[in-house]
N, C-alpha and C. Protein backbone atom coordinates (compact mmCIF):
# COMPACT_ATOMS: atom_id res chain seq x y z
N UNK A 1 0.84 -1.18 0.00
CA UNK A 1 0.00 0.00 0.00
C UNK A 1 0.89 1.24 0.00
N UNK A 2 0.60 2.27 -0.70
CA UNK A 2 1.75 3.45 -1.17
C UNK A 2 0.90 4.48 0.33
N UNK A 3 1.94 4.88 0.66
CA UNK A 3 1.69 5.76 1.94
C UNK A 3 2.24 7.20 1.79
N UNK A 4 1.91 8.42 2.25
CA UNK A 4 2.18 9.20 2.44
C UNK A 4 1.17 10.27 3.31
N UNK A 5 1.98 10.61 4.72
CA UNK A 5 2.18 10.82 5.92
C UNK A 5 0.27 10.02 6.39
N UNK A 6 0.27 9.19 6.03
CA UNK A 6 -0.98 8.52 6.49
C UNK A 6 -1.35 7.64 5.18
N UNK A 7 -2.12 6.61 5.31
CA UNK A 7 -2.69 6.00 4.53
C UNK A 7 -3.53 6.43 3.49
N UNK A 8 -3.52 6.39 2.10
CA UNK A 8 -4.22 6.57 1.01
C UNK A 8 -5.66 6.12 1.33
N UNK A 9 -5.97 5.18 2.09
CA UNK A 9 -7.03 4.68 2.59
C UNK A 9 -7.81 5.51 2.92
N UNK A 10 -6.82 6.35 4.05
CA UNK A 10 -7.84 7.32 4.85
C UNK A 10 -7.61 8.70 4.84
N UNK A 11 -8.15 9.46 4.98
CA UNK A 11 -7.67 10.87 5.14
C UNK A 11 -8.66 11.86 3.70
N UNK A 12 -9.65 11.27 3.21
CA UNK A 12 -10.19 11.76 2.37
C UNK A 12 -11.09 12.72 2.28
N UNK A 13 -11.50 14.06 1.93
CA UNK A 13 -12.53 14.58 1.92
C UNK A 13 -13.12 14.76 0.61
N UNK A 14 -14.98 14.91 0.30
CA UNK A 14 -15.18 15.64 -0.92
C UNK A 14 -15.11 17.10 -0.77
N UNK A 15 -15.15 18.03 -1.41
CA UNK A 15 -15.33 19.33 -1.21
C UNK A 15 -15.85 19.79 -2.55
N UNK A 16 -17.16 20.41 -2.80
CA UNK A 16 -17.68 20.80 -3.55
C UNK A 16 -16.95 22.16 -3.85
N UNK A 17 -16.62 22.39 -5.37
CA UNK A 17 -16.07 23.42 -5.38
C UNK A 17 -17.03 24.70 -6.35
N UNK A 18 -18.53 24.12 -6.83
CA UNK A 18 -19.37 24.37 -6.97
C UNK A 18 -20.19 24.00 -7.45
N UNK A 19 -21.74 23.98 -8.15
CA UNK A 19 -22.74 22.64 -7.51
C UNK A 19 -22.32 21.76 -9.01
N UNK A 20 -21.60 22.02 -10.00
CA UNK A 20 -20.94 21.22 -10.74
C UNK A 20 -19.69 20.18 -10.77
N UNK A 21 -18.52 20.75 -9.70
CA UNK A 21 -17.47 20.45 -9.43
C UNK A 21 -17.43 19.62 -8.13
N UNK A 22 -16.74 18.66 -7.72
CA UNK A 22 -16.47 18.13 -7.00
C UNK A 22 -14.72 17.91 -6.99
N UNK A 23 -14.25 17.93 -5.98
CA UNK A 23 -12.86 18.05 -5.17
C UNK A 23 -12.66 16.75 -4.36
N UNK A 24 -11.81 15.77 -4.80
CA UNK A 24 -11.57 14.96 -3.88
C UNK A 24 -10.01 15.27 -3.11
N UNK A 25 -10.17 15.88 -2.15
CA UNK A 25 -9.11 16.38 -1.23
C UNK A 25 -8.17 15.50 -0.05
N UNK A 26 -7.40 15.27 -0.51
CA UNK A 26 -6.41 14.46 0.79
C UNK A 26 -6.24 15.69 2.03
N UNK A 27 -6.66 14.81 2.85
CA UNK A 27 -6.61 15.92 4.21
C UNK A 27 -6.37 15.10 5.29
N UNK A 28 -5.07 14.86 5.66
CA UNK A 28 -4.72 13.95 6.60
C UNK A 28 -5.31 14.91 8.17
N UNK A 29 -5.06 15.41 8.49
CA UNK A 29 -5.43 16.55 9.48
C UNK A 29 -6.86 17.02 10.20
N UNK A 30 -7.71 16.34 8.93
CA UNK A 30 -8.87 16.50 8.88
C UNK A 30 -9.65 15.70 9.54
N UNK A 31 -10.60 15.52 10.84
CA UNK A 31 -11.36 15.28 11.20
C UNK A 31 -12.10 13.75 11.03
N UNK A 32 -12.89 14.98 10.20
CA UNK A 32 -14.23 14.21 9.12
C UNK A 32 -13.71 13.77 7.75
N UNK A 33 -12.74 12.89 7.38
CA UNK A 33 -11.55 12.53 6.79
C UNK A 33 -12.15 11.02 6.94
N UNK A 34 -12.40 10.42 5.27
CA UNK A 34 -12.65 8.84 5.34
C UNK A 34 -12.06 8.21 4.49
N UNK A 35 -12.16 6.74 4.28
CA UNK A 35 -11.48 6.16 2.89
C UNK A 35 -11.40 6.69 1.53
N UNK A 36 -10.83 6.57 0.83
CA UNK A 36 -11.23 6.92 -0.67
C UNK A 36 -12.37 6.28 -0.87
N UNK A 37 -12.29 4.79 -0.95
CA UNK A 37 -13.34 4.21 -1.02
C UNK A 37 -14.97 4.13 -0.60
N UNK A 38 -14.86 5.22 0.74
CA UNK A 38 -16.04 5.70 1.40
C UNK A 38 -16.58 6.70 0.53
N UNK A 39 -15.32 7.37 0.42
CA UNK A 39 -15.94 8.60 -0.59
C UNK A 39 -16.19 8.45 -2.23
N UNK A 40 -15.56 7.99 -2.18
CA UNK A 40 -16.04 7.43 -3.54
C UNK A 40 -17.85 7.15 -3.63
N UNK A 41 -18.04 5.93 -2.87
CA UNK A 41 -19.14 5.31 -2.36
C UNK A 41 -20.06 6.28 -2.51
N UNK A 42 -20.28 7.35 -1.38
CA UNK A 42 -21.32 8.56 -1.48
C UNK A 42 -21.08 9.05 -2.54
N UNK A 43 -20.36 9.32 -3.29
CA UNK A 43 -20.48 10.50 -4.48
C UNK A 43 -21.63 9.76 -5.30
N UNK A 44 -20.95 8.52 -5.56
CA UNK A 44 -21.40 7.61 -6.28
C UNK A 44 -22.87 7.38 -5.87
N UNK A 45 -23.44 7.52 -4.56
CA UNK A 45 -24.99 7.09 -3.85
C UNK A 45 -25.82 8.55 -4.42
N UNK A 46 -25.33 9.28 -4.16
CA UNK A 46 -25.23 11.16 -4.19
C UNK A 46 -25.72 11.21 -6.06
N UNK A 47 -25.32 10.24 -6.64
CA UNK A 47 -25.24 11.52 -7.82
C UNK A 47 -24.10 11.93 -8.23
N UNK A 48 -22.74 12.12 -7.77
CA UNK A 48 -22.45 13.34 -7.77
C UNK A 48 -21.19 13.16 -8.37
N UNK A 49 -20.54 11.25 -8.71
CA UNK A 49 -19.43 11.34 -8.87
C UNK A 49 -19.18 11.40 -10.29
N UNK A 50 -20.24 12.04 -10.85
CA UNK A 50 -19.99 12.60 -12.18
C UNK A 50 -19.16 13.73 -12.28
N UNK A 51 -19.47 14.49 -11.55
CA UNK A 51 -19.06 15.97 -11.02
C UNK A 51 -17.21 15.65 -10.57
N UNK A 52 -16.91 14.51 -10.24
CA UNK A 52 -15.87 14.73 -10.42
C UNK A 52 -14.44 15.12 -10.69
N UNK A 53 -13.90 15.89 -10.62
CA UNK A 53 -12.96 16.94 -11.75
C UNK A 53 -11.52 17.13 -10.80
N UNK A 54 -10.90 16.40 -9.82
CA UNK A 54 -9.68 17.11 -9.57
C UNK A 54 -9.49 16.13 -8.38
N UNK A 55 -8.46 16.44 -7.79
CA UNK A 55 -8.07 15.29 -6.55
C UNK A 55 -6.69 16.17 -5.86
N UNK A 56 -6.41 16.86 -5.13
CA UNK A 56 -5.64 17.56 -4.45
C UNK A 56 -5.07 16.87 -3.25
N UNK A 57 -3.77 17.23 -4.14
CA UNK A 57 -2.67 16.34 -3.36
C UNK A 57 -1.89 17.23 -2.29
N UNK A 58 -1.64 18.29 -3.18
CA UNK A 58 -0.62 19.38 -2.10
C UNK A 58 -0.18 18.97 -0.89
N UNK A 59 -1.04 18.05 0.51
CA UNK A 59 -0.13 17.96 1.38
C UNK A 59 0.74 16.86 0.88
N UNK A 60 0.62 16.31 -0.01
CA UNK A 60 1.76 15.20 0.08
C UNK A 60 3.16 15.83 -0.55
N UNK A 61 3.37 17.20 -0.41
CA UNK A 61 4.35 17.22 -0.68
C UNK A 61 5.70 17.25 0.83
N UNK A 62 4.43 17.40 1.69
CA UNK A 62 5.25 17.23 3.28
C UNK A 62 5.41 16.18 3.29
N UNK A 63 5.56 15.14 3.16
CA UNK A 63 5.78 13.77 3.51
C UNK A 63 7.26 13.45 2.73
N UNK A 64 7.71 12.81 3.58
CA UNK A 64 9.32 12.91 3.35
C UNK A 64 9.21 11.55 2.01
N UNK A 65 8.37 10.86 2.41
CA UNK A 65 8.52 9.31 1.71
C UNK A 65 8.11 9.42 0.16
N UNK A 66 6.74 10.31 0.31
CA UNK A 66 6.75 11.09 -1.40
C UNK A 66 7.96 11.79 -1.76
N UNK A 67 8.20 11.94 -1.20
CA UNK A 67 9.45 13.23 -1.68
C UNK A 67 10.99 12.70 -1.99
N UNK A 68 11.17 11.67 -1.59
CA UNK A 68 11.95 10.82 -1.61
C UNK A 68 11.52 10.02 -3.03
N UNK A 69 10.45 9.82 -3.20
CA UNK A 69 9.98 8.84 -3.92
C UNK A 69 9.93 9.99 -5.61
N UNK A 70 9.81 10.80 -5.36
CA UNK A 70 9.78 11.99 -6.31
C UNK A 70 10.86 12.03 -7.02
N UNK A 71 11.84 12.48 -6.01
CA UNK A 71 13.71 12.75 -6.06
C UNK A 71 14.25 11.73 -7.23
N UNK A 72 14.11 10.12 -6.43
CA UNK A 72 14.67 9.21 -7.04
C UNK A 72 14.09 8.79 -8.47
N UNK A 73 12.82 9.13 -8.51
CA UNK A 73 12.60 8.69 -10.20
C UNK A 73 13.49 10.27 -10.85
N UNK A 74 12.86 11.32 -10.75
CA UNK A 74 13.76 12.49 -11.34
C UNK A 74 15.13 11.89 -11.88
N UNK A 75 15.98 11.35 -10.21
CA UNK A 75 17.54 11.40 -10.65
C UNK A 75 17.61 10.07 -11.59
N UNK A 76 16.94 9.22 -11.88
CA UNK A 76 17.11 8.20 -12.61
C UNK A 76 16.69 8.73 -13.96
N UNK A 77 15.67 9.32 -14.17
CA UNK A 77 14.64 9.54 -15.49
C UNK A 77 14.92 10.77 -15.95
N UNK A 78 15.83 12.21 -15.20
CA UNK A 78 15.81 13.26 -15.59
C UNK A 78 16.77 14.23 -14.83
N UNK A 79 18.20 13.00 -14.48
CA UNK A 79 19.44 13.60 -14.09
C UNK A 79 20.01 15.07 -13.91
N UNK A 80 19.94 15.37 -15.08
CA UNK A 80 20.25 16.58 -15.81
C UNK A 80 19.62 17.87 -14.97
N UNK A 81 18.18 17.66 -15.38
CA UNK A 81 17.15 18.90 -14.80
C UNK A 81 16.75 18.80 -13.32
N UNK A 82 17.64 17.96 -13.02
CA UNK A 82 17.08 17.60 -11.25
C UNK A 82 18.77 18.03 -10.87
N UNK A 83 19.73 18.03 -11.24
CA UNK A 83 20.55 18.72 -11.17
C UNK A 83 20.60 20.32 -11.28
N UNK A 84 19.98 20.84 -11.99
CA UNK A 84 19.52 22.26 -12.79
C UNK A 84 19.01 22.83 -11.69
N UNK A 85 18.34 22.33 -11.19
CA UNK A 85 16.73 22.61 -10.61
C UNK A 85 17.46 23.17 -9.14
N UNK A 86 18.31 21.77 -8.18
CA UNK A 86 18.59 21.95 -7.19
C UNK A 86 19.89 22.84 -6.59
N UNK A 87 20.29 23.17 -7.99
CA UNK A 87 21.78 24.39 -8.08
C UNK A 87 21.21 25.69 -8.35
N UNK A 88 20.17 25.57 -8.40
CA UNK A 88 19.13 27.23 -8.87
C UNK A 88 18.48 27.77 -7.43
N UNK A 89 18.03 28.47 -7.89
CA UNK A 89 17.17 29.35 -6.51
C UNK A 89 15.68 28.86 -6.54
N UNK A 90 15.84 28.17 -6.90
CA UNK A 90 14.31 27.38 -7.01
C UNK A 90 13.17 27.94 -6.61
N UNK A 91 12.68 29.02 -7.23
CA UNK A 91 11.41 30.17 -7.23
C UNK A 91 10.97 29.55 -8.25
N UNK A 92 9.11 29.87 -8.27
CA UNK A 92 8.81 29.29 -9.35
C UNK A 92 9.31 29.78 -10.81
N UNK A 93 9.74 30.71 -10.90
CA UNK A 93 9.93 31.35 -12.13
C UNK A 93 11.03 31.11 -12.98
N UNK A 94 12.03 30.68 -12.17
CA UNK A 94 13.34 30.28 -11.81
C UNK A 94 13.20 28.88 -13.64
N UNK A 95 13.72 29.44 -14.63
CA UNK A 95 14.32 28.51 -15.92
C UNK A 95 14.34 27.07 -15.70
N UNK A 96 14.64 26.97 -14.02
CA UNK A 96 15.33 24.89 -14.30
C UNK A 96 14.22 24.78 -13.31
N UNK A 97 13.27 25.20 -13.01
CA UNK A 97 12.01 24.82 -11.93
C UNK A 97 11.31 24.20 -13.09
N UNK A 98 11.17 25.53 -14.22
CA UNK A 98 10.16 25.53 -15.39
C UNK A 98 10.30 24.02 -16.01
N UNK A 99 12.10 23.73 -16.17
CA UNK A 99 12.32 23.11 -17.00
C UNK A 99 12.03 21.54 -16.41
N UNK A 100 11.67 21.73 -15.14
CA UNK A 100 11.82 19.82 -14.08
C UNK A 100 10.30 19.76 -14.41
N UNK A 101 9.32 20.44 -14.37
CA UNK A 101 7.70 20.32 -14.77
C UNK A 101 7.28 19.04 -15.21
N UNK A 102 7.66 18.71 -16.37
CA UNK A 102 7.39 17.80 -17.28
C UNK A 102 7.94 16.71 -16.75
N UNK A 103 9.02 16.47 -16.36
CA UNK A 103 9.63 14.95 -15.35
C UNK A 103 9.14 14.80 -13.97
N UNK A 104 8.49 16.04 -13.44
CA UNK A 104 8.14 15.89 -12.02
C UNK A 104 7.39 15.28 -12.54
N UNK A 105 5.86 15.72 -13.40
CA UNK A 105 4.55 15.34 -13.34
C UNK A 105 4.52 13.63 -13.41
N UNK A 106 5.69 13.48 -14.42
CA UNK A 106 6.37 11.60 -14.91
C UNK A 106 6.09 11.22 -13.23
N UNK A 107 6.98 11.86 -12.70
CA UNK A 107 7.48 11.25 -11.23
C UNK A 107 6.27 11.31 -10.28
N UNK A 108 5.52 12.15 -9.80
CA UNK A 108 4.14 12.26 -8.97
C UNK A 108 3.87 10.71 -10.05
N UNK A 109 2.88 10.78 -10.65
CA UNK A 109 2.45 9.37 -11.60
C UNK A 109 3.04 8.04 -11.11
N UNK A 110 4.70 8.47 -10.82
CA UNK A 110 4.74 6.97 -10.87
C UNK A 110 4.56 6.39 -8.98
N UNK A 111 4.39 7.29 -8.65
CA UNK A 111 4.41 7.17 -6.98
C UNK A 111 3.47 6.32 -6.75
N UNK A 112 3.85 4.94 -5.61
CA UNK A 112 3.18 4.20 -5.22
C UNK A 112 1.59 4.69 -5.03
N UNK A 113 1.34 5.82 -4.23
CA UNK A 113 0.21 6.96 -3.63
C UNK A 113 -0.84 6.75 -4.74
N UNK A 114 -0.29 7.66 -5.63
CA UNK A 114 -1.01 7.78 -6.93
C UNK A 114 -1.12 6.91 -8.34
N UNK A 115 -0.62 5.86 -7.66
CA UNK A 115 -0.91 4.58 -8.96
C UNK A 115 -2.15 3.72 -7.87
N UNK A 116 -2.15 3.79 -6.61
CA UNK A 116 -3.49 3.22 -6.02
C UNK A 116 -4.75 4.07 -5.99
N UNK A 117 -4.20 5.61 -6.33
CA UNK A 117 -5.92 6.08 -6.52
C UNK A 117 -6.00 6.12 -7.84
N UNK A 118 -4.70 5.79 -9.09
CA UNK A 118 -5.76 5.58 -10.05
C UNK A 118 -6.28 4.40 -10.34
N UNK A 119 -5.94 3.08 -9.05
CA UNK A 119 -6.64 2.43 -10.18
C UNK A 119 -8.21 2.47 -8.84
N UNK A 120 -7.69 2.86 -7.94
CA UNK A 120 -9.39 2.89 -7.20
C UNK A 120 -10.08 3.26 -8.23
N UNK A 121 -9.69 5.08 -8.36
CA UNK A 121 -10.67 5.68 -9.24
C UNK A 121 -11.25 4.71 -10.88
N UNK A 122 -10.14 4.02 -11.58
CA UNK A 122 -10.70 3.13 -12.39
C UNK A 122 -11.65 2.13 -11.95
N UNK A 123 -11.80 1.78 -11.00
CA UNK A 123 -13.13 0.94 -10.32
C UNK A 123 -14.49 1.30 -10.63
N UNK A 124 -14.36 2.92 -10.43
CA UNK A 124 -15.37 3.69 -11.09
C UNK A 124 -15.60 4.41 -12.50
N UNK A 125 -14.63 3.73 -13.14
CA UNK A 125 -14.78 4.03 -14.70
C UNK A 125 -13.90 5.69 -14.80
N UNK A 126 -12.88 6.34 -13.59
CA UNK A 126 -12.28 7.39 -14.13
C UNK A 126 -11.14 7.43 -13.61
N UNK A 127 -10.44 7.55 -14.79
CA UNK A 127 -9.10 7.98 -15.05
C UNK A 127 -8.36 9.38 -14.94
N UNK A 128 -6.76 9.33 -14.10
CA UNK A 128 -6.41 10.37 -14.15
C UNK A 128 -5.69 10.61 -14.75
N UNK A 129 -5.99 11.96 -16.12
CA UNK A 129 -5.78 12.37 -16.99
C UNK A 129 -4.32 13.74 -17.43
N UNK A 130 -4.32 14.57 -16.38
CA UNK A 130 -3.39 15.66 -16.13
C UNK A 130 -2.53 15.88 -14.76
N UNK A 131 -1.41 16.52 -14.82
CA UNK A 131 -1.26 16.61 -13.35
C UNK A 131 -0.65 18.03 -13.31
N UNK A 132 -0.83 18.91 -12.25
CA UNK A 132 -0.71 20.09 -12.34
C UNK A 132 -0.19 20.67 -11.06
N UNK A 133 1.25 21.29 -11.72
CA UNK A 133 1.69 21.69 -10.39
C UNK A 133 1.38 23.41 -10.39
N UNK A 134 1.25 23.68 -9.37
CA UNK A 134 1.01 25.23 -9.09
C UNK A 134 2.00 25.93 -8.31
N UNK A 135 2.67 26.68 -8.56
CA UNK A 135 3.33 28.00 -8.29
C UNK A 135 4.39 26.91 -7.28
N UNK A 136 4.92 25.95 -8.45
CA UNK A 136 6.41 24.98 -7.71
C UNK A 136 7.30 25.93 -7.52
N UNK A 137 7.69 25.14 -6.12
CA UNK A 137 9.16 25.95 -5.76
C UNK A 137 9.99 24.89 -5.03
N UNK A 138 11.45 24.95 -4.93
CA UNK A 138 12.45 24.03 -4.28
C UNK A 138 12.93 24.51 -3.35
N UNK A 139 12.81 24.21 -2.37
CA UNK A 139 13.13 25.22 -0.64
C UNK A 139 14.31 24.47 -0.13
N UNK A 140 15.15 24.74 0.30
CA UNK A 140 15.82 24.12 1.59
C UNK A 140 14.84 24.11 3.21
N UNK A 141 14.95 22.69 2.88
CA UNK A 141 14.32 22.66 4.74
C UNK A 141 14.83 21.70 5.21
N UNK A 142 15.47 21.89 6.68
CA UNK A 142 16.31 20.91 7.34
C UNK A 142 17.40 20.65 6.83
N UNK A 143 17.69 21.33 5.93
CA UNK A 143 19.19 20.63 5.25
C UNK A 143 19.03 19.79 3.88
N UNK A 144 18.27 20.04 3.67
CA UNK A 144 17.23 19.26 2.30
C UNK A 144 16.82 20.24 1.64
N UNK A 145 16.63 19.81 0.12
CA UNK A 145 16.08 20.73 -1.06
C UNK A 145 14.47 19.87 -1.41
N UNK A 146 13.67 20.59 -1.24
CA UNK A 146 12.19 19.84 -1.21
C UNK A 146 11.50 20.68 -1.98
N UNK A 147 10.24 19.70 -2.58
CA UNK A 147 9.39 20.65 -3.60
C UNK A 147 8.39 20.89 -2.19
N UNK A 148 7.70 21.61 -3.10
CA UNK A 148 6.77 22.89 -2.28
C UNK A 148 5.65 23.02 -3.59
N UNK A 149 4.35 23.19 -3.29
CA UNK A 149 3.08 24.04 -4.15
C UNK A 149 2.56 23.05 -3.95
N UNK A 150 1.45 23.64 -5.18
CA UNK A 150 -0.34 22.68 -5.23
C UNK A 150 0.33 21.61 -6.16
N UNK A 151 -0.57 20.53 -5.90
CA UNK A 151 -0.56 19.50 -6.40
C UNK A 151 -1.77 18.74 -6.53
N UNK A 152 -2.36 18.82 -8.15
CA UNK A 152 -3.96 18.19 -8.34
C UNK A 152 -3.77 17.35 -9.75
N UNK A 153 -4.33 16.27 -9.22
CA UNK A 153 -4.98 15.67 -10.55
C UNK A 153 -6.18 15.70 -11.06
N UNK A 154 -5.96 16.36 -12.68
CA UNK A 154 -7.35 16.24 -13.16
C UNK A 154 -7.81 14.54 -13.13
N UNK A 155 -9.48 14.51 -13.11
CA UNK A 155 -10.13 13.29 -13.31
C UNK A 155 -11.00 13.63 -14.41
N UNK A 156 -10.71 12.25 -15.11
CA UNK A 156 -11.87 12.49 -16.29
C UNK A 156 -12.72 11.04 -16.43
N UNK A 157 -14.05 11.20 -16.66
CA UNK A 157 -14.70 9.75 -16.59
C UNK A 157 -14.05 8.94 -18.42
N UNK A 158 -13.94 7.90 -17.54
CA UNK A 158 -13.49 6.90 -19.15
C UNK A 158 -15.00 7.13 -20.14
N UNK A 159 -14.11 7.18 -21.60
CA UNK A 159 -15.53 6.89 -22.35
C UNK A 159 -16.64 6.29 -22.22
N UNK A 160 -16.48 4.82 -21.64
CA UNK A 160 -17.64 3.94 -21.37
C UNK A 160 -18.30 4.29 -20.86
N UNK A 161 -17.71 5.05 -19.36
CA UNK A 161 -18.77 5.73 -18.49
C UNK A 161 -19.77 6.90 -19.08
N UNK A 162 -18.70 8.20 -19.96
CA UNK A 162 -19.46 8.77 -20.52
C UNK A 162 -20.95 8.69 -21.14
N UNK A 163 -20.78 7.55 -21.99
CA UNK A 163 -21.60 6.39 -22.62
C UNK A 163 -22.66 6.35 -21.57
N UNK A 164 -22.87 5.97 -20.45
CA UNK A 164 -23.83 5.32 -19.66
C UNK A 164 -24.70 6.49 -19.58
């Protein structure tokens, strides 16, 4: 089971982001925080998991074990720009931030985390389609160079489902 700072299992919220949109939000911190699979469940009882559209990851960029897990596909798959990246001032604006984009998004994808919610989400006929980082930056913390920003996957229902 792919972990980060809590179980993929648990820590889930929906959050309507308006009466079209639905937000499936990782919120370890959170309370009223249930399985994917719970949530899934209601959307699905609801109506609503048509509405579907995004999955927000952002805290997993605190979790050392994603981040780790990030690093090492980069330095295997994209040496070069993960070199670039961590010799720069790593603001988003910053040329070798711009330029790691395209290998990070590779790398989030291949993370244990997010190869179990896509295939949950394939249970329900949707696939995740985009991944989108927002206003990335590379910080030193603790003595470490770590990514930082939003982190969402678009969801899109598979054709078949469309179909139904």
């Amino acid at each position: 089971m792919g972990l980060f700072l809590g179980s993929l299992q648990s820590a889930w919220i929906d959050r309507a982001r308006s009466e079209d949109q639905v937000v499936l939000e990782w919120a370890p911190n959170n309370s009223d925080a249930e399985s994917v699979d719970s949530v899934l469940a209601k959307l699905t009882a609801s109506g609503r998991l048509e509405r579907l559209k995004w999955a927000d990851l952002g805290p997993a960029w605190k979790d050392p074990k994603f981040q780790a897990t990030v690093m090492a596909h980069l330095e295997t798959r994209a040496p070069n720009e993960l070199r670039a990246a961590l010799a720069s001032a790593g603001n988003m604006h910053n040329p070798h931030i711009q330029a790691i984009h395209a290998p990070l998004r590779e790398a989030v994808l291949s993370t244990e985390s997010v190869k179990e919610l896509s295939q949950k989400l394939a249970e329900h006929q949707l696939l995740i389609t985009r991944v989108d980082l927002e206003k990335l930056e590379l910080r030193e913390e603790s003595g470490t160079k770590r990514f930082f920003g939003g982190l969402v996957l678009t969801i899109t229902s598979l054709p078949s489902r469309m179909a139904q």
